[in-house]
N, C-alpha and C. Protein backbone atom coordinates (compact mmCIF):
# COMPACT_ATOMS: atom_id res chain seq x y z
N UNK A 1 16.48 -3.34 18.14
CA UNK A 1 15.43 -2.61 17.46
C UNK A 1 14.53 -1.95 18.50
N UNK A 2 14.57 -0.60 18.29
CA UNK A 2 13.54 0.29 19.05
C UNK A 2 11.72 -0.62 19.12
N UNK A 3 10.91 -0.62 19.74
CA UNK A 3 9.49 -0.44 19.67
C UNK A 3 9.18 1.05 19.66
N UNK A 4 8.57 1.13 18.21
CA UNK A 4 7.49 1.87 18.12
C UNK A 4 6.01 2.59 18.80
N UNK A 5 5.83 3.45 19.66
CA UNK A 5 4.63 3.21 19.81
C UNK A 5 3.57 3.56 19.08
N UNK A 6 3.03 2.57 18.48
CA UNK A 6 1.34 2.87 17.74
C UNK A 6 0.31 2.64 18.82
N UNK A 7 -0.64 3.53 18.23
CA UNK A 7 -1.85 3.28 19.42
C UNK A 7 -3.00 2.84 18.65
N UNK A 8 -4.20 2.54 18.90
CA UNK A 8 -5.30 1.73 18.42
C UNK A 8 -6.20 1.97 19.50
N UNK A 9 -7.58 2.36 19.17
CA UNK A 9 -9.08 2.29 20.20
C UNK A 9 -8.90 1.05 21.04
N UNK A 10 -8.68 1.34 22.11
CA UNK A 10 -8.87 0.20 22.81
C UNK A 10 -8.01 -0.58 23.54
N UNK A 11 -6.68 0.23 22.84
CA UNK A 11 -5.11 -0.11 23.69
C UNK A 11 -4.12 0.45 23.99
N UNK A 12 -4.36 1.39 24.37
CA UNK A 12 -5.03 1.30 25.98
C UNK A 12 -6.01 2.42 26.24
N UNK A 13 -6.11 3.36 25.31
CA UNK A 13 -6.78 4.09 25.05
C UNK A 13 -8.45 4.28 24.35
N UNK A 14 -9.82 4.61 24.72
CA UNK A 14 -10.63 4.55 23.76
C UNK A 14 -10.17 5.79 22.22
N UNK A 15 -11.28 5.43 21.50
CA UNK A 15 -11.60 6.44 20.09
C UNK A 15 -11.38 8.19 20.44
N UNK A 16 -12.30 8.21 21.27
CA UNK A 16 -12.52 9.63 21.62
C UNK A 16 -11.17 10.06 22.34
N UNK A 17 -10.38 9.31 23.44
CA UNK A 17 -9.55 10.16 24.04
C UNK A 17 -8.46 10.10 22.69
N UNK A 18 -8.06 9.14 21.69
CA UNK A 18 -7.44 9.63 20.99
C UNK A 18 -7.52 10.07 19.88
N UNK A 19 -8.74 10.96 19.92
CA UNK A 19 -8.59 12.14 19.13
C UNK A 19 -8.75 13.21 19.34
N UNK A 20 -9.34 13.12 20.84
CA UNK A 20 -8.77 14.09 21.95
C UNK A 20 -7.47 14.81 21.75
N UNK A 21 -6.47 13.58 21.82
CA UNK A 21 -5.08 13.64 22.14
C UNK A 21 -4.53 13.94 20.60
N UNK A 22 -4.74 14.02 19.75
CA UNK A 22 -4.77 14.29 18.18
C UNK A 22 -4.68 15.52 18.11
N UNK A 23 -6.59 16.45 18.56
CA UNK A 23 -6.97 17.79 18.69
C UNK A 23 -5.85 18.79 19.64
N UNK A 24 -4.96 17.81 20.49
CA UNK A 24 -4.64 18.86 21.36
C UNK A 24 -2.80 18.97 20.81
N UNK A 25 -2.20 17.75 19.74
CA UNK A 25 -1.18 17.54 19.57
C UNK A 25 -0.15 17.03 19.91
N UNK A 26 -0.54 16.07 20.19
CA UNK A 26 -0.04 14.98 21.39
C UNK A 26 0.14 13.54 20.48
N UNK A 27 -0.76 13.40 19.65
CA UNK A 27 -0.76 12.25 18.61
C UNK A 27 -0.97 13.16 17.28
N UNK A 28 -0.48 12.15 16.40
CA UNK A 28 -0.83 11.95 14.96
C UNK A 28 -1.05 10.93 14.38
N UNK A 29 -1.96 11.27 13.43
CA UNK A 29 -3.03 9.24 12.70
C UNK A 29 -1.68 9.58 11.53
N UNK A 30 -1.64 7.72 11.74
CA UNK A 30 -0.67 7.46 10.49
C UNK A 30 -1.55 6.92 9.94
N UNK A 31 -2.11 5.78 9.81
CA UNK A 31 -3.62 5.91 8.70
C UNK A 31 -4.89 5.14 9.48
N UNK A 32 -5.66 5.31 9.16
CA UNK A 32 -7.02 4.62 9.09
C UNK A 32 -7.13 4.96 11.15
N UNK A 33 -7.64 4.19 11.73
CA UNK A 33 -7.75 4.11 13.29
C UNK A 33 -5.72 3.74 14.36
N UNK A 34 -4.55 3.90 13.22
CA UNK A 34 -3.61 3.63 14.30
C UNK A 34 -3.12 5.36 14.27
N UNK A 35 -2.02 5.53 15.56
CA UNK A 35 -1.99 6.72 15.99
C UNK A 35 -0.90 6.49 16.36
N UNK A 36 0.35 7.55 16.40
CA UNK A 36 1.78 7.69 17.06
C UNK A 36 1.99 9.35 17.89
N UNK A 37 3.00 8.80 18.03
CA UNK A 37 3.07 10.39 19.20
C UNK A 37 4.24 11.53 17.89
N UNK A 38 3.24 12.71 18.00
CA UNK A 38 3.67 13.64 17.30
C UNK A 38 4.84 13.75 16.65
N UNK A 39 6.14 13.66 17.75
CA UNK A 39 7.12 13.65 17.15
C UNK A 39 8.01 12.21 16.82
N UNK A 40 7.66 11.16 16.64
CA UNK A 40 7.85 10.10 15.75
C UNK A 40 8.13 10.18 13.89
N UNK A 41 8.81 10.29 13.59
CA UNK A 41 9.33 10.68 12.02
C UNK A 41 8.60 9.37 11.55
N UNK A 42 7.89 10.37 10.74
CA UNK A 42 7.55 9.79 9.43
C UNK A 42 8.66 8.16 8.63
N UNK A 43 8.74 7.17 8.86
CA UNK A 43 9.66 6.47 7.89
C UNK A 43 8.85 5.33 7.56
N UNK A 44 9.24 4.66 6.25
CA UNK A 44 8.72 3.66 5.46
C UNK A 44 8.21 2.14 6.31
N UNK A 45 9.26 2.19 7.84
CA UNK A 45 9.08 1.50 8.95
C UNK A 45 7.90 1.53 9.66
N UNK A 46 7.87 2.76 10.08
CA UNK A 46 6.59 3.25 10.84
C UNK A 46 5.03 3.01 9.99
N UNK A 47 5.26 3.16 8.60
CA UNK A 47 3.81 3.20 8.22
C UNK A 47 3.66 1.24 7.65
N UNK A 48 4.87 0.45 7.46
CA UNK A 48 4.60 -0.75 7.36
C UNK A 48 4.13 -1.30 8.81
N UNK A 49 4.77 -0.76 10.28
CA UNK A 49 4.13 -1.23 11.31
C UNK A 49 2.55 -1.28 11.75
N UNK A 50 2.34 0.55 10.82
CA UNK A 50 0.85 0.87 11.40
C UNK A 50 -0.08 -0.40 9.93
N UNK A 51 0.46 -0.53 9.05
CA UNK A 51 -0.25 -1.80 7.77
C UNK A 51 -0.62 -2.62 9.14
N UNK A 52 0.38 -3.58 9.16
CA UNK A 52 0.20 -4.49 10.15
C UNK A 52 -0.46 -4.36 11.37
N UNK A 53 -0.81 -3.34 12.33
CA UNK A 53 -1.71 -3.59 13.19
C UNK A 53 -2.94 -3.34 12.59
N UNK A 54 -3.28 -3.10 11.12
CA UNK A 54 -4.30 -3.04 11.25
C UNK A 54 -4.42 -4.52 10.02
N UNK A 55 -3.83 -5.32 9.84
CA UNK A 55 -4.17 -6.82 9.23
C UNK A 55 -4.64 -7.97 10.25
N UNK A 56 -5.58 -8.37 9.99
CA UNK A 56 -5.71 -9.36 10.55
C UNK A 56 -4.22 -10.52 10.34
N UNK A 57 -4.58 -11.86 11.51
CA UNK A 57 -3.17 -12.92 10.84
C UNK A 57 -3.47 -13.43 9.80
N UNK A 58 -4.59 -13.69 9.44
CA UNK A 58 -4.72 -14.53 8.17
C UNK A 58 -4.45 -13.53 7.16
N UNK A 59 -4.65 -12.18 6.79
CA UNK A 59 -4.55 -11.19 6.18
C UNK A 59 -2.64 -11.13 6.25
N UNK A 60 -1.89 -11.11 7.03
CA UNK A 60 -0.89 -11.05 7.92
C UNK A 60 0.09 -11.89 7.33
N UNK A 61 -0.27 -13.22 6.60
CA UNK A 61 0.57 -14.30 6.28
C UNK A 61 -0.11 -14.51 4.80
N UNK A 62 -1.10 -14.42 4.19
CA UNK A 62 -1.50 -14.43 2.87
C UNK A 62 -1.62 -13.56 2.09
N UNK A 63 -1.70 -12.22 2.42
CA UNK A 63 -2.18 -10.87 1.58
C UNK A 63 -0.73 -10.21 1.30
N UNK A 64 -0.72 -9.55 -0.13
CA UNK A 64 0.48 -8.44 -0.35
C UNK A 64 -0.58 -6.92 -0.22
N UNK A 65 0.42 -6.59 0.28
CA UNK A 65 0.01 -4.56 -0.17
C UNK A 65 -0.10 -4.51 -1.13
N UNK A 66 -1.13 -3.82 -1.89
CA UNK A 66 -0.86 -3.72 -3.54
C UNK A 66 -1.56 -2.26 -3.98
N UNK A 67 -1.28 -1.43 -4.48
CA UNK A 67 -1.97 -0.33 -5.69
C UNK A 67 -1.74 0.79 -4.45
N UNK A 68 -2.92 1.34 -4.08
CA UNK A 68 -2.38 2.77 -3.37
C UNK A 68 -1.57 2.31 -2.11
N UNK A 69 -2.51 1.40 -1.43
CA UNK A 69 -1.52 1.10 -0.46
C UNK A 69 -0.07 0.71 -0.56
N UNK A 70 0.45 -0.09 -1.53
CA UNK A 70 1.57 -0.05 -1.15
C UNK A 70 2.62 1.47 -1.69
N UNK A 71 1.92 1.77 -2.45
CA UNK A 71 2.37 3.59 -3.15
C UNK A 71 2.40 4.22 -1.91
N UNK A 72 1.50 4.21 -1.17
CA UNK A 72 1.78 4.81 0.54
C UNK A 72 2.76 4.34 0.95
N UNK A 73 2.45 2.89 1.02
CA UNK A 73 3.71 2.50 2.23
C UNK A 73 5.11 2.73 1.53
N UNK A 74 5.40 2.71 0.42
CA UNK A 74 6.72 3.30 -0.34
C UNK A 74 7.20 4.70 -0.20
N UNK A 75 5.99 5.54 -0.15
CA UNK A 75 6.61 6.82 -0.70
C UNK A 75 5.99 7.81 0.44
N UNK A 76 4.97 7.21 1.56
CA UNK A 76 4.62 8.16 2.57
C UNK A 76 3.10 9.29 2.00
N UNK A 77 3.33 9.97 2.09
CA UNK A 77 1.95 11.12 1.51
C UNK A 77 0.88 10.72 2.34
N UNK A 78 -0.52 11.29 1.68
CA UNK A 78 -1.57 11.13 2.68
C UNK A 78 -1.77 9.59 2.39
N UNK A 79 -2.05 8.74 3.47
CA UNK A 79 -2.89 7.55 3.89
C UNK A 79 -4.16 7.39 2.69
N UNK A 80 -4.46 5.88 2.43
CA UNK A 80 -5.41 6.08 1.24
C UNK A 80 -6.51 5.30 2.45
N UNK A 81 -7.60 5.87 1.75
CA UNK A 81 -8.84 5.82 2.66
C UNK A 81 -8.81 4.42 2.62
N UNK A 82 -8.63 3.46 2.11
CA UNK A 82 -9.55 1.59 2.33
C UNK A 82 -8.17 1.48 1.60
N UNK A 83 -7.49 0.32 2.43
CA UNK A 83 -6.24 -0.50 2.06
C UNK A 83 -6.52 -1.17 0.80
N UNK A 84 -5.38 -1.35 -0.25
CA UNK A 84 -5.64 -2.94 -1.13
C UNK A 84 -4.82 -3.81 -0.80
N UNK A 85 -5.93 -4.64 -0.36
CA UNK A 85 -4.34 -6.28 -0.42
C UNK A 85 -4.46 -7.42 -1.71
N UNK A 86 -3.72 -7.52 -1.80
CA UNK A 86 -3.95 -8.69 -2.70
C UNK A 86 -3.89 -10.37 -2.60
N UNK A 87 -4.72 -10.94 -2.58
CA UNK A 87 -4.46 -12.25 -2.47
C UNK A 87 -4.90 -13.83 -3.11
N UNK A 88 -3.95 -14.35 -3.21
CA UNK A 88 -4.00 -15.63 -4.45
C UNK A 88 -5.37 -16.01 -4.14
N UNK A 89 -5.70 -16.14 -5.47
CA UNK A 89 -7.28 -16.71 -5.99
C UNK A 89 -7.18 -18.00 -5.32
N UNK A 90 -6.07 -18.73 -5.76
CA UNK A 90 -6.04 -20.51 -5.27
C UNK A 90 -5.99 -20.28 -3.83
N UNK A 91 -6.07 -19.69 -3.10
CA UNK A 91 -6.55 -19.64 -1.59
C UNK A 91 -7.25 -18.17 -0.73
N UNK A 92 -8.64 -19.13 -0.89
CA UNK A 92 -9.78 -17.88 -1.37
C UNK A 92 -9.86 -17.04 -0.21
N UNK A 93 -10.04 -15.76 -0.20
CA UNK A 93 -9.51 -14.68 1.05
C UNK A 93 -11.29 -15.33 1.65
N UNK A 94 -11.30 -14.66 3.00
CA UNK A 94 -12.23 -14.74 4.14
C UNK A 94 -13.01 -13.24 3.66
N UNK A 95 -14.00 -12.82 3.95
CA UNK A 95 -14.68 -11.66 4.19
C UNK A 95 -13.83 -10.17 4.62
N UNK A 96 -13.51 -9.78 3.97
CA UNK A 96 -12.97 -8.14 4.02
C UNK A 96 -13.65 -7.38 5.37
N UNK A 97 -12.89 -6.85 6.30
CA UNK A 97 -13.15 -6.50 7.02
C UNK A 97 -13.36 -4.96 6.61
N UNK A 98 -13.94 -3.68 7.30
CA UNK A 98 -14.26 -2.43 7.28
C UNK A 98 -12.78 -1.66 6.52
N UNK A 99 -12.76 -1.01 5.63
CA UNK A 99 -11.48 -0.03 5.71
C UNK A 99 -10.55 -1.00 4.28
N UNK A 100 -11.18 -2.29 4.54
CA UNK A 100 -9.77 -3.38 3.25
C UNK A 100 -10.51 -3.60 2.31
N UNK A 101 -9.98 -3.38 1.10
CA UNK A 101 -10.47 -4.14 -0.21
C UNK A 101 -9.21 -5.05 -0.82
N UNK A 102 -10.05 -6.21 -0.82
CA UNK A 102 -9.43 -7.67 -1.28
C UNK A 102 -9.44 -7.75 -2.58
N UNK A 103 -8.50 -8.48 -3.13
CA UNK A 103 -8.24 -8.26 -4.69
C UNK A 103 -7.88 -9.88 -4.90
N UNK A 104 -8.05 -10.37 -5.65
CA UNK A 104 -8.13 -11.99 -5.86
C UNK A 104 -7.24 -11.98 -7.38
N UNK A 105 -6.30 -12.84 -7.36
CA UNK A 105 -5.70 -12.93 -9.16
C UNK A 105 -5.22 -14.34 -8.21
N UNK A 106 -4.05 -14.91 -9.48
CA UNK A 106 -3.30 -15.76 -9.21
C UNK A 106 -2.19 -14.58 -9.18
N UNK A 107 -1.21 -15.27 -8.25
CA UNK A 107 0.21 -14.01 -7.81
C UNK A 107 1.51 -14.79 -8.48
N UNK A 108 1.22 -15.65 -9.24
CA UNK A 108 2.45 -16.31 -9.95
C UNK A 108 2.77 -15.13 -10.76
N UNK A 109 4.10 -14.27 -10.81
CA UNK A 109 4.66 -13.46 -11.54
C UNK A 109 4.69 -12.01 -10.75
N UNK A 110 4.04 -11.89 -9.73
CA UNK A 110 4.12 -10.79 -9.05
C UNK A 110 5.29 -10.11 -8.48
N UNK A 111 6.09 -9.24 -9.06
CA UNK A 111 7.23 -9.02 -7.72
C UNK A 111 6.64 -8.46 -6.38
N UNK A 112 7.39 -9.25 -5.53
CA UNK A 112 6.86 -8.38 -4.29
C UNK A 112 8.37 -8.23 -3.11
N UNK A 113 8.12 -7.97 -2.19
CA UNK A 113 9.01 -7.70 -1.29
C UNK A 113 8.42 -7.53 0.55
N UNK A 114 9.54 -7.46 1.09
CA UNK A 114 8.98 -7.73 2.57
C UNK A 114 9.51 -6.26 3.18
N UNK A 115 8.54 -5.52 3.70
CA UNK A 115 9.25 -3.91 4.54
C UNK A 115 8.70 -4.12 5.95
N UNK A 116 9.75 -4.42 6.57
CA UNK A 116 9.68 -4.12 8.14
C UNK A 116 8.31 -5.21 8.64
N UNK A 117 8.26 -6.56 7.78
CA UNK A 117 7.90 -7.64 8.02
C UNK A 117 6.46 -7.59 7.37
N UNK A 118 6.02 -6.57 6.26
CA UNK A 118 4.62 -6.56 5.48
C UNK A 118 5.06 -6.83 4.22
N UNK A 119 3.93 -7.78 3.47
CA UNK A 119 4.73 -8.27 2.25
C UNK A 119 3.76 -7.17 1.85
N UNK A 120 4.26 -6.45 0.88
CA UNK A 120 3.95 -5.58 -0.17
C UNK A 120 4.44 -5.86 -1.89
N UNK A 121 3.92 -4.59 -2.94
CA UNK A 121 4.15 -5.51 -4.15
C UNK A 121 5.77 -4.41 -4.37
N UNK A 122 6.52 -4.57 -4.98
CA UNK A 122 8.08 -3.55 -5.23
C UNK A 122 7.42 -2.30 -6.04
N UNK A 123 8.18 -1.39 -6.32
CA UNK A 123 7.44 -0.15 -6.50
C UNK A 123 6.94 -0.45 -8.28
N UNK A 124 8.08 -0.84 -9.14
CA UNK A 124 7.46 -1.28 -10.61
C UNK A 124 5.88 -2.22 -10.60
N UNK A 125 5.51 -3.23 -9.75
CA UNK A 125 4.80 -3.94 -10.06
C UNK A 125 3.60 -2.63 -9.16
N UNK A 126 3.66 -1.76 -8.18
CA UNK A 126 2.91 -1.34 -7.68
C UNK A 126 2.66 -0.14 -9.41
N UNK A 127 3.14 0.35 -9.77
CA UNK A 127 2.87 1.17 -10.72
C UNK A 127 2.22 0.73 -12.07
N UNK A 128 2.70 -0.76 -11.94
CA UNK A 128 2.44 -1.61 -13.13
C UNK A 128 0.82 -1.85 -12.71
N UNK A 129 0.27 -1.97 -11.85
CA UNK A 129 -1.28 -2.17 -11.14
C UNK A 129 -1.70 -1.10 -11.15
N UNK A 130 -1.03 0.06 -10.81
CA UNK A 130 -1.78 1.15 -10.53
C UNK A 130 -2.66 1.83 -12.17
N UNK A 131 -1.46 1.59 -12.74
CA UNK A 131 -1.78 1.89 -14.06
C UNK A 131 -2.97 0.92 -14.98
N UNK A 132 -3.12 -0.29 -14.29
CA UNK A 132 -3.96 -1.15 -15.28
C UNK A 132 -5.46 -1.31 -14.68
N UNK A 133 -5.34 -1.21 -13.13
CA UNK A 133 -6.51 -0.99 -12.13
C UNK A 133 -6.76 0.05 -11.49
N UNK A 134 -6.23 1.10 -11.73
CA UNK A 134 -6.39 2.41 -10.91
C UNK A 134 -7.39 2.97 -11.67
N UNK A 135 -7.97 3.48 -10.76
CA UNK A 135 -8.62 4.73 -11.40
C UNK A 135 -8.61 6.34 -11.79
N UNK A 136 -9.19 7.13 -12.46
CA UNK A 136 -8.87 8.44 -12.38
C UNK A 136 -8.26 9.03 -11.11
N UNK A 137 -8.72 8.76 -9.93
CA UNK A 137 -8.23 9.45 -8.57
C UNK A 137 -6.75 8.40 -8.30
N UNK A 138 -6.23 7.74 -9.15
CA UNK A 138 -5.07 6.91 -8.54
C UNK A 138 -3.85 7.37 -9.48
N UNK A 139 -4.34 8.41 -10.76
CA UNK A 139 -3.35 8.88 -11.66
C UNK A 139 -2.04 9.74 -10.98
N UNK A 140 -2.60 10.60 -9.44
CA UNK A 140 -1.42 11.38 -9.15
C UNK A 140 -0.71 10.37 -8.06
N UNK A 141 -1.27 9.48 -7.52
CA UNK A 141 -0.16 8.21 -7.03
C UNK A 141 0.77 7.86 -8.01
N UNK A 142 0.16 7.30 -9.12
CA UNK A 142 0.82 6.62 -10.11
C UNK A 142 2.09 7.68 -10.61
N UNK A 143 1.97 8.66 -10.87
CA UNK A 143 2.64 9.61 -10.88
C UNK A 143 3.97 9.97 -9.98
N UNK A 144 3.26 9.92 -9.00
CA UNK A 144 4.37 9.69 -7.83
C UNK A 144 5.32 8.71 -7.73
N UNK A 145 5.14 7.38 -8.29
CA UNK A 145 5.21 5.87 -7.89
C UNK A 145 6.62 6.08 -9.03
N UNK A 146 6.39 6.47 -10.07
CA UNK A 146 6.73 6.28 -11.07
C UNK A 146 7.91 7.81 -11.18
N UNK A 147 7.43 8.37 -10.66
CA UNK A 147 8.73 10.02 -10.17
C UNK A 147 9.93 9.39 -8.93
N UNK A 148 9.50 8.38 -8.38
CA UNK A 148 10.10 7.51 -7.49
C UNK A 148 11.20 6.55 -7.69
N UNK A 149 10.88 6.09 -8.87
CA UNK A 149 11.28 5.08 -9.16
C UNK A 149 12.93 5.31 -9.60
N UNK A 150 13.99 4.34 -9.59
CA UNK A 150 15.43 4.17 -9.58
C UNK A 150 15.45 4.10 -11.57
N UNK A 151 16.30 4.17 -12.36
CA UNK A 151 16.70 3.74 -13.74
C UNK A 151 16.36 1.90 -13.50
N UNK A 152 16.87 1.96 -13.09
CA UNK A 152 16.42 0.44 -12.55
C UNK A 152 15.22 -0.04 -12.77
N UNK A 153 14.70 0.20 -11.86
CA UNK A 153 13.29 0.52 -12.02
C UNK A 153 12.15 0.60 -13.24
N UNK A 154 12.44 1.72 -13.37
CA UNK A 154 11.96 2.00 -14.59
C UNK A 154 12.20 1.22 -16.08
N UNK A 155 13.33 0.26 -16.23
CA UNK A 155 13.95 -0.57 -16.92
C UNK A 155 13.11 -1.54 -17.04
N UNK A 156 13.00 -2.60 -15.30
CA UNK A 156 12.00 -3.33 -15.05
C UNK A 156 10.65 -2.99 -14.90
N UNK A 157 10.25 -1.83 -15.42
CA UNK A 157 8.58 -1.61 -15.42
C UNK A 157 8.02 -1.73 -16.84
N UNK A 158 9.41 -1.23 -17.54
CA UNK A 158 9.17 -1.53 -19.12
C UNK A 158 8.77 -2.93 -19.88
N UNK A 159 9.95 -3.38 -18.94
CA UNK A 159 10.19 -4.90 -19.40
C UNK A 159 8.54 -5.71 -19.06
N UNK A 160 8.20 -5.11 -18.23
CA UNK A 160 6.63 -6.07 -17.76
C UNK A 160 5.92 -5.45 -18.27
N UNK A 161 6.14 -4.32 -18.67
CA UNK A 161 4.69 -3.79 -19.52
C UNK A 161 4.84 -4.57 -21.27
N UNK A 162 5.82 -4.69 -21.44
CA UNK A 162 5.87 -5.06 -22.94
C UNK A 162 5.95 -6.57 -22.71
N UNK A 163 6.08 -7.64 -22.00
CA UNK A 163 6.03 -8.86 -21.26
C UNK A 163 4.15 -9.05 -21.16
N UNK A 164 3.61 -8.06 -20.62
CA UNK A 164 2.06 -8.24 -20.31
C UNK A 164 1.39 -8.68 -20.86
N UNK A 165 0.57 -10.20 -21.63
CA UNK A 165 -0.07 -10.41 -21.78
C UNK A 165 -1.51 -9.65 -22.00
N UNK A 166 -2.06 -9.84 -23.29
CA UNK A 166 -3.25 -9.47 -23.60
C UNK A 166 -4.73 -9.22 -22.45
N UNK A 167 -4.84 -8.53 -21.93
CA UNK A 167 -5.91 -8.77 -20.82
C UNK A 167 -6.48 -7.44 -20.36
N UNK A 168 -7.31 -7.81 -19.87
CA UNK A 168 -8.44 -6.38 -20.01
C UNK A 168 -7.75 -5.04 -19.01
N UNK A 169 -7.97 -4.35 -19.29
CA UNK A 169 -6.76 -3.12 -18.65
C UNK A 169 -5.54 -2.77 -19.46
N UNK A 170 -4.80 -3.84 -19.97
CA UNK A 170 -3.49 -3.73 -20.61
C UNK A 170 -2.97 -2.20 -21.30
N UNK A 171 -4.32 -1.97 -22.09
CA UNK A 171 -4.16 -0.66 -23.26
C UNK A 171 -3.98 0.24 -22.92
N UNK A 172 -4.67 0.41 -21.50
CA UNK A 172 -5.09 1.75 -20.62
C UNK A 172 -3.44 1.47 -19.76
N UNK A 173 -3.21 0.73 -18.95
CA UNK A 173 -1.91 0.57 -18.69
C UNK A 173 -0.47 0.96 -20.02
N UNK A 174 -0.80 0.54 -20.39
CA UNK A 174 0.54 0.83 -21.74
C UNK A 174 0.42 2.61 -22.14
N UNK A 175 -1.08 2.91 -22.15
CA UNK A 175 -1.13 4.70 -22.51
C UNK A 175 -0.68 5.26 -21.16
N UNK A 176 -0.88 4.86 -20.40
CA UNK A 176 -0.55 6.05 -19.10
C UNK A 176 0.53 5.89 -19.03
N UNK A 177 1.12 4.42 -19.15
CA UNK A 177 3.13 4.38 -18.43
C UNK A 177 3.76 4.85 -19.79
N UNK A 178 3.09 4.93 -20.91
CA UNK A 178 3.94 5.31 -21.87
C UNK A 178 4.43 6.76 -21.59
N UNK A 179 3.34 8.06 -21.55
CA UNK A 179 3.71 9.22 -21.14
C UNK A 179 4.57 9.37 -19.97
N UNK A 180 4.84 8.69 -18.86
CA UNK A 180 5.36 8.61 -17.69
C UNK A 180 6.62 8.22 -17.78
N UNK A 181 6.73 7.23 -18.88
CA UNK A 181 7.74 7.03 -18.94
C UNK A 181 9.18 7.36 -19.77
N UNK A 182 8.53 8.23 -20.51
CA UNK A 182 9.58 9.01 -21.48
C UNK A 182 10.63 9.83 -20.83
């Protein structure tokens, strides 16, 4: 396996020279503060590596990708400004650092999956969230998520939406994937 190079303030480089090196085309931000060299292709690899340098370990071994973020890390497009992770209520997350918003449930029933060593949620359960917790600005992700998706897919997104339990969001989830999903 190749190494990647991502860059980060501070290794080895400060802030300013790399966006210096940005301005002049030499780098490109894959999201938030990590950075690769211009011609590095875009792949589902590269943007689960840049997740991970920016998780803490405890973040690293307890948190899934969940809602835009993992719609990014699936499908690429622009970077969403503040990550979501998600993580089990029964082991209560630490203080959210700058850039992350923490999301607390119990994760019994969650599908999730592992890309290039970041647990993230699979693209149905990411659409299945997007749709029940998203907001107006998360409709053309969801959109995407769901234009993405395999027959497969879409089979198992059904099956959990009509599986879903009564709970606040549900209605608003069931109207949006209904149109989406015809």
């Amino acid at each position: 396996m190749t190494t990647v190079p991502l860059l980060r303030p501070g290794r080895p480089f400060r802030a300013e020279e790399l966006t210096i090196m940005t301005r002049d085309g030499v780098l490109r931000r894959v999201i938030q503060d990590v950075y690769t060299a211009i011609g590095m292709p875009e792949t589902i690899a590269l943007r689960a590596l840049a997740l991970d340098a920016l998780l803490d370990p405890v973040h690293r071994r307890r948190a899934l990708v969940c809602r835009a973020t993992a719609a990014w890390l699936h499908l690429g497009g622009a970077p969403p400004p503040v990550l979501d992770l998600l993580v089990d209520a029964r082991r209560r997350a630490k203080g959210a650092a700058a850039g992350l918003r923490v999301h607390e449930t119990v994760c019994t029933g969650i599908e999730a999956a592992v890309i290039a060593g970041v647990l993230t949620t699979t693209l149905p359960q990411t659409a299945l969230d997007l749709a029940q917790h998203g907001g107006a600005e998360d409709l053309p992700v969801l959109e995407a998520t769901v234009r993405a998706m395999t027959a497969g897919d879409r089979d198992r997104l059904r099956e959990a939406l009509a599986a879903m339990p009564r709970r606040p969001g549900r209605c608003v989830a069931v109207g949006r994937l209904r149109e989406l999903l015809c």
